[in-house]
Protein backbone atom coordinates (compact mmCIF):
# COMPACT_ATOMS: atom_id res chain seq x y z
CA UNK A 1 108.61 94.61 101.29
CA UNK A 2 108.21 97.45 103.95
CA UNK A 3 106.69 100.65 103.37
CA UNK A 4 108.40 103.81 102.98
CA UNK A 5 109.64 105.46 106.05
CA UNK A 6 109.73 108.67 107.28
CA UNK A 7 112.38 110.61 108.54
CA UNK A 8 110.06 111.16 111.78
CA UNK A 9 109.80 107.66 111.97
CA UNK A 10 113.47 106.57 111.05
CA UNK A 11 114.23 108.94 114.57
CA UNK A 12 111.96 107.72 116.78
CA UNK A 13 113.40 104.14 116.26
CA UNK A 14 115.68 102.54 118.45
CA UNK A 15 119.34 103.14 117.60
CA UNK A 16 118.55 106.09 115.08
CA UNK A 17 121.59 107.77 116.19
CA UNK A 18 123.51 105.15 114.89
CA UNK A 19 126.44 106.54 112.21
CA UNK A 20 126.10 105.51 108.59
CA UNK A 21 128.25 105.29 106.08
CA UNK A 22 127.38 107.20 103.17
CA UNK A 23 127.25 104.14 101.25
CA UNK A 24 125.06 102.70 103.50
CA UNK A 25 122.26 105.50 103.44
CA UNK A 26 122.40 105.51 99.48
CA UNK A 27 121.51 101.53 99.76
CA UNK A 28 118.67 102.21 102.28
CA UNK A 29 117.58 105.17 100.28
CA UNK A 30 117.71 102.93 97.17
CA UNK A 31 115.92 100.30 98.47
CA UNK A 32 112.81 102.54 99.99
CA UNK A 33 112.72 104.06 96.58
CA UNK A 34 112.74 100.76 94.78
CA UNK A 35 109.55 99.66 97.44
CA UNK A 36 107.92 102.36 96.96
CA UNK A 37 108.27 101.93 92.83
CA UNK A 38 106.64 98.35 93.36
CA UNK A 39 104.38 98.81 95.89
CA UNK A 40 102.34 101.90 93.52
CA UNK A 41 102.26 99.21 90.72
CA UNK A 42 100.34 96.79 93.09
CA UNK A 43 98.36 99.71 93.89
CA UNK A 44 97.57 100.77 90.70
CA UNK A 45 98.52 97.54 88.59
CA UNK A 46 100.61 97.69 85.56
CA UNK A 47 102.06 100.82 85.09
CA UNK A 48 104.46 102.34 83.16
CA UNK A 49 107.23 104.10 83.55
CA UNK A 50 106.01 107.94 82.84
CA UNK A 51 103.49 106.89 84.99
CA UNK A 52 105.37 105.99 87.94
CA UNK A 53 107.47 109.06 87.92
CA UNK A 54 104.66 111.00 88.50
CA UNK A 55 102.59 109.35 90.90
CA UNK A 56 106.22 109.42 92.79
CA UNK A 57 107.47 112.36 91.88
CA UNK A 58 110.85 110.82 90.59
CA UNK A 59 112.14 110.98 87.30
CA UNK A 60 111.61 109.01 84.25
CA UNK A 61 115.06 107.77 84.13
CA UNK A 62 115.45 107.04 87.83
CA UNK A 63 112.20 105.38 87.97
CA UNK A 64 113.92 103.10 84.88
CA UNK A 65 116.54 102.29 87.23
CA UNK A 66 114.48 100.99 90.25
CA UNK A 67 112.47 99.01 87.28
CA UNK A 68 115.73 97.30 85.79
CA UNK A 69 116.84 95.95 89.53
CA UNK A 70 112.90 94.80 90.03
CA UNK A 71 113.46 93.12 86.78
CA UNK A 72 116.67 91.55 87.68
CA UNK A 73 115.18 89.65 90.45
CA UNK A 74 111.89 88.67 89.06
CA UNK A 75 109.74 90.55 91.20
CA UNK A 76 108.11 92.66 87.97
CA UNK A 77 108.34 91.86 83.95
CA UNK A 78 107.53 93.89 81.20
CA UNK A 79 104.49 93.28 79.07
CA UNK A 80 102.28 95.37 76.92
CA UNK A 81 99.33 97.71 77.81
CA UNK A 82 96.22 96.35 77.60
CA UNK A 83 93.96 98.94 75.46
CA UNK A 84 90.55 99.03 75.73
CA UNK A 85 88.61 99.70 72.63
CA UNK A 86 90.21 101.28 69.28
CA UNK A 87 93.73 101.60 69.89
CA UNK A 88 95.66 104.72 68.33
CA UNK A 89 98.80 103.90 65.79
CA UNK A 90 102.06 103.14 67.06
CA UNK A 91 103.16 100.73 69.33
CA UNK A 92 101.36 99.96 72.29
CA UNK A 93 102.69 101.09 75.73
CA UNK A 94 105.29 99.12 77.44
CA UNK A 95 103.73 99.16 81.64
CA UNK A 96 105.38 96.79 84.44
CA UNK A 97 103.28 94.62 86.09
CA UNK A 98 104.22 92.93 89.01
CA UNK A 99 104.82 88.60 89.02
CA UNK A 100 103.81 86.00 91.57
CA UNK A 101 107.27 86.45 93.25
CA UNK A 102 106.59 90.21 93.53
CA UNK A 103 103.24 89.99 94.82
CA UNK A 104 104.26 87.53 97.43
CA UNK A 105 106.92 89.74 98.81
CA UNK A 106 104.44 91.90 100.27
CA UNK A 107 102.70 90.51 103.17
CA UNK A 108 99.19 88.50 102.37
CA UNK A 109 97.02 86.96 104.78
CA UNK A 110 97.29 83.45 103.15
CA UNK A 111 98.58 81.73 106.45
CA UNK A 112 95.10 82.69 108.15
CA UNK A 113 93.14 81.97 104.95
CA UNK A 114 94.65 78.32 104.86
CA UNK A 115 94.29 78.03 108.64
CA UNK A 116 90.75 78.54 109.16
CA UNK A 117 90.53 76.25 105.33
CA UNK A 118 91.60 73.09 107.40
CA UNK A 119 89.87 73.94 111.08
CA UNK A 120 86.79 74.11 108.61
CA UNK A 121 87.62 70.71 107.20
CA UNK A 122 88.55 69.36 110.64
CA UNK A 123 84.64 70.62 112.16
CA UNK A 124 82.99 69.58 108.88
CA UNK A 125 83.34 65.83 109.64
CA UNK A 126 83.08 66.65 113.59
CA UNK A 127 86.33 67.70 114.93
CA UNK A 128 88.46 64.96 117.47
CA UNK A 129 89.78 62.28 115.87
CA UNK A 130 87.73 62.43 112.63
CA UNK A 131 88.70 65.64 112.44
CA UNK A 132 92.74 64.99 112.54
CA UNK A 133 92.24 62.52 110.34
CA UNK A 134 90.68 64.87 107.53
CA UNK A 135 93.19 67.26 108.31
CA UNK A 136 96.18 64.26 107.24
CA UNK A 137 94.15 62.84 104.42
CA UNK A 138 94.69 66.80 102.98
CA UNK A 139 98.49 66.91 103.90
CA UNK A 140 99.04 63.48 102.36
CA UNK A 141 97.31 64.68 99.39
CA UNK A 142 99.17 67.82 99.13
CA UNK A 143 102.14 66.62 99.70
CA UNK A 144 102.02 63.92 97.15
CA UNK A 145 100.75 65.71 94.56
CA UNK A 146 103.83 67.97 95.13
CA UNK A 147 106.07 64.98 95.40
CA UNK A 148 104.73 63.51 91.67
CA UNK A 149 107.12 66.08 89.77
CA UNK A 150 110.09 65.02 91.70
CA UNK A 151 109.77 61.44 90.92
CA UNK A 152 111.46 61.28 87.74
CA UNK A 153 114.43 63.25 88.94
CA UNK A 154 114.84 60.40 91.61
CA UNK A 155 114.68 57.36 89.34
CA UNK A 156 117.49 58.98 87.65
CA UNK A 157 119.50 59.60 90.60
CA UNK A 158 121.94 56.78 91.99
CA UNK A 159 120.43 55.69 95.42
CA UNK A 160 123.18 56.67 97.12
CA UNK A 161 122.47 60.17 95.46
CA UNK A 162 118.78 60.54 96.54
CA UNK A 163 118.95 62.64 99.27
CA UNK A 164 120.96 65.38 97.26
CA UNK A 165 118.54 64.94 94.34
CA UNK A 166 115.27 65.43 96.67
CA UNK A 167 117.16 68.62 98.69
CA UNK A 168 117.46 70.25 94.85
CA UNK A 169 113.78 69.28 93.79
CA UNK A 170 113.04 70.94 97.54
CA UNK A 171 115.35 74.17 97.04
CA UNK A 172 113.71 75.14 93.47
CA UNK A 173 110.24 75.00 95.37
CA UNK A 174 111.20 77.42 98.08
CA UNK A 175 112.84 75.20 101.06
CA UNK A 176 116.18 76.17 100.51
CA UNK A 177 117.37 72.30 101.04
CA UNK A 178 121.08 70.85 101.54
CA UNK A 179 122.54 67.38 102.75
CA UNK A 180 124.73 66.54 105.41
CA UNK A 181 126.64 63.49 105.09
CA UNK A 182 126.86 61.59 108.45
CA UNK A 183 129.78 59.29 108.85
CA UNK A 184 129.33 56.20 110.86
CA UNK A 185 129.76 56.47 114.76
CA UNK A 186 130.08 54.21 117.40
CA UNK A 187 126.42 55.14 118.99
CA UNK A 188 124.91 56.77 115.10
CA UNK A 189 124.97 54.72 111.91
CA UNK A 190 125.96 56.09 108.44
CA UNK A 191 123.41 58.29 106.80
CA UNK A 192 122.59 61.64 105.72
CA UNK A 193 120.92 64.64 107.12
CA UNK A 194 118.68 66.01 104.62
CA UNK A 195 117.96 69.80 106.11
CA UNK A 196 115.44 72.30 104.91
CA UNK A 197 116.52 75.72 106.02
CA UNK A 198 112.84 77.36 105.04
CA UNK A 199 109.35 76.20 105.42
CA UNK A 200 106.42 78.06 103.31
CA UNK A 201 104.14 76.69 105.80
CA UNK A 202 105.78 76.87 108.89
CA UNK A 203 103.20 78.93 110.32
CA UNK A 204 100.35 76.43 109.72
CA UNK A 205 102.29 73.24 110.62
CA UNK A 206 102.55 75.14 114.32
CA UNK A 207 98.67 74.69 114.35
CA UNK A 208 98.40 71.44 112.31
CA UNK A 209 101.30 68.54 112.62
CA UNK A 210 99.60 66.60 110.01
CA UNK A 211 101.68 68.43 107.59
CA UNK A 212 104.82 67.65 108.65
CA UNK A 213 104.23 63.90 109.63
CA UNK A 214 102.31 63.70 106.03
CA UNK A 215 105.89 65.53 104.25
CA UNK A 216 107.99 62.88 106.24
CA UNK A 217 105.94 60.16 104.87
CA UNK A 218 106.34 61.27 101.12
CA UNK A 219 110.47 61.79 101.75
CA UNK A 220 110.05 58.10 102.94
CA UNK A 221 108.03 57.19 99.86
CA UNK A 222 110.49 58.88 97.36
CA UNK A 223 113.53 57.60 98.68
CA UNK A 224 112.72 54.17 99.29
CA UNK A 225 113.80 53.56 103.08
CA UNK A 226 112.97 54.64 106.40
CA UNK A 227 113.15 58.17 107.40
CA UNK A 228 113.08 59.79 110.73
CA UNK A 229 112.11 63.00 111.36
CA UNK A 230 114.96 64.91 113.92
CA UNK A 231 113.91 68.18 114.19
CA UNK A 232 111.24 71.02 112.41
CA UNK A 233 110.95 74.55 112.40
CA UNK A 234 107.73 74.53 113.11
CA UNK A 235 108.04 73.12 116.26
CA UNK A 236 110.49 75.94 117.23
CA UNK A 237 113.68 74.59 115.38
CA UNK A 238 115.81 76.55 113.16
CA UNK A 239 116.15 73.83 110.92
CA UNK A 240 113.63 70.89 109.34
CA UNK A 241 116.40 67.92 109.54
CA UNK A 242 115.01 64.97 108.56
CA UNK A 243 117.37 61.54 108.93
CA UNK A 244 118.14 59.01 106.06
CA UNK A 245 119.98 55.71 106.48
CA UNK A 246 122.94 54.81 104.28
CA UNK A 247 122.44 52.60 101.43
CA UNK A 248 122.10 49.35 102.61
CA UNK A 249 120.07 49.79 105.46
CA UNK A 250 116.82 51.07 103.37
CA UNK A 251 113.78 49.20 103.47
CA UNK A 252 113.97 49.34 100.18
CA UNK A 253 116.66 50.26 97.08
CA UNK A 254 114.06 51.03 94.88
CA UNK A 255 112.08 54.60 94.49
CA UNK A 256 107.93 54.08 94.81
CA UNK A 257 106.16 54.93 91.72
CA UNK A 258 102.69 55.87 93.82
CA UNK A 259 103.11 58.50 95.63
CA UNK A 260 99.91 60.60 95.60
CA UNK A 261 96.60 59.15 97.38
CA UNK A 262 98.59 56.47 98.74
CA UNK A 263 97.02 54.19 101.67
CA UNK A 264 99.55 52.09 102.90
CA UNK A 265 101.14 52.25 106.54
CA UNK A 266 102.88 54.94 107.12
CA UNK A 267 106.36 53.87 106.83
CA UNK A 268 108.35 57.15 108.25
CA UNK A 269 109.15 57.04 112.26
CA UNK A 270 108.62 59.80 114.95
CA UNK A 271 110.55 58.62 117.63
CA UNK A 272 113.67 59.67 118.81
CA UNK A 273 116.88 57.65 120.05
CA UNK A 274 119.73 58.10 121.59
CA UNK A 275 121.53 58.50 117.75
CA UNK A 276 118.65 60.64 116.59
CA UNK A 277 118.87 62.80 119.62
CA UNK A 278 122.90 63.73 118.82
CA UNK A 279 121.90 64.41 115.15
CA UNK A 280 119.02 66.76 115.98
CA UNK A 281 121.14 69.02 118.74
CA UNK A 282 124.14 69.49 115.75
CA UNK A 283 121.40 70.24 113.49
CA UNK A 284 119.92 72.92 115.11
């Protein structure tokens, strides 16, 4: 969410001069109004109503309004006040409080906490190669403990229907996941593109490519078969496409039951070919 801004502001931007429709300055006005509304409760914590007008200087009833469409998208929820000591008769205070989705919309400084978390794990057992090694041991872990919930959705998935099963186990943790289908080509085999158009850690994986050679190994795991990796955002991509043969060409038809702390071989390849190469360029 962005902070309020000022009308001094607003005309020293570029393009200020730009005609609005009027509908468009009431949804710009609404929005500002509705950041400002969330970002005094994560100032203040939970809050109610009453008090929100007046911090704001809005009314009640607008105030209401800014707090239904917060609602509607999760980024606050209703909840009683907490009351210190003896509490008066009547009911207790209704306040908003904002969730986890509404605290993450405003900008935290978790990508440099998590960061300087594994260049402190990579110096702790003396950088180099011991180092990258620490750093993958993490990202395996991570990654398969992440990968244990979607297991059971993929056992009950036809193998042919893997891919789509992992993309929605993906999506409804944040990577906004879809499959392309592939159809066989004189110079590409049959397959499917499994694409993740969002990356939570995007931003690390720049700094640390353990975490994206440790996710391709868990897609590999869960599906059974071979993956390759085509293309990631954090390497400057505007997709993370990640190749799967068809059934039939998999290593193997069935979906591994250990996923997390695993120490076999990795069994998902890097390198590129002449097929991957025409996947990766439509992908991106």
């Amino acid at each position: 969410m962005r902070e309020h801004t000022t009308h001094q502001e607003a005309e020293s931007a570029p393009g200020w001069d730009v005609p609005a429709t009027a509908a468009e300055v009431l949804l710009d006005g609404h929005r500002a109004t509705r950041d400002r509304v969330a970002r005094s409760i994560l100032d203040h914590g939970p809050s109610s109503a009453a008090d929100l007008a007046s911090r704001l200087g809005l009314t009640a009833a607008a105030v209401r309004r800014h707090l239904d469409s917060l609602a509607a998208t999760g980024l606050v929820d209703a909840r009683e006040q907490r009351v210190y000591g003896s509490r008066g008769r009547g009911r207790p205070a209704k306040v908003f409080g904002l969730t986890d989705a509404g605290r993450d919309a405003f900008y935290q400084a978790y990508d440099q906490l998590a960061a300087d978390a594994l260049r402190w794990i990579a110096d702790s057992v003396g950088g180099g190669k011991a180092g990258e090694e620490a750093v993958a041991a993490f990202a395996r872990a991570r990654f398969g403990k992440q990968a244990e919930k979607y297991l059971e959705t993929l056992r009950q998935a036809e193998a042919q229907e893997r891919p789509e099963a992992l993309a929605q186990a993906l999506s409804a943790d944040g990577y906004a996941a879809t499959v392309r289908r592939v159809p066989p080509a004189a110079k590409a085999p049959a397959g499917a593109q499994l694409c993740q158009h969002h990356c939570p850690v995007a931003h690390i994986a720049e700094q640390f490519p353990q975490l994206c050679e440790a996710e391709t190994e868990v897609f590999s795991q869960l599906l059974g078969t071979h993956v390759q990796r085509l293309a990631t955002i954090a390497h400057g991509d505007g997709v993370c496409t990640t190749y799967v043969p068809a059934t039939g060409a998999a290593s193997s038809p069935t979906v591994r039951s250990t996923v997390r702390g695993s120490d076999a071989a990795p069994t998902a390849s890097t390198s590129e070919n002449s097929a991957s190469t025409e996947d990766s360029a439509s992908a991106r």
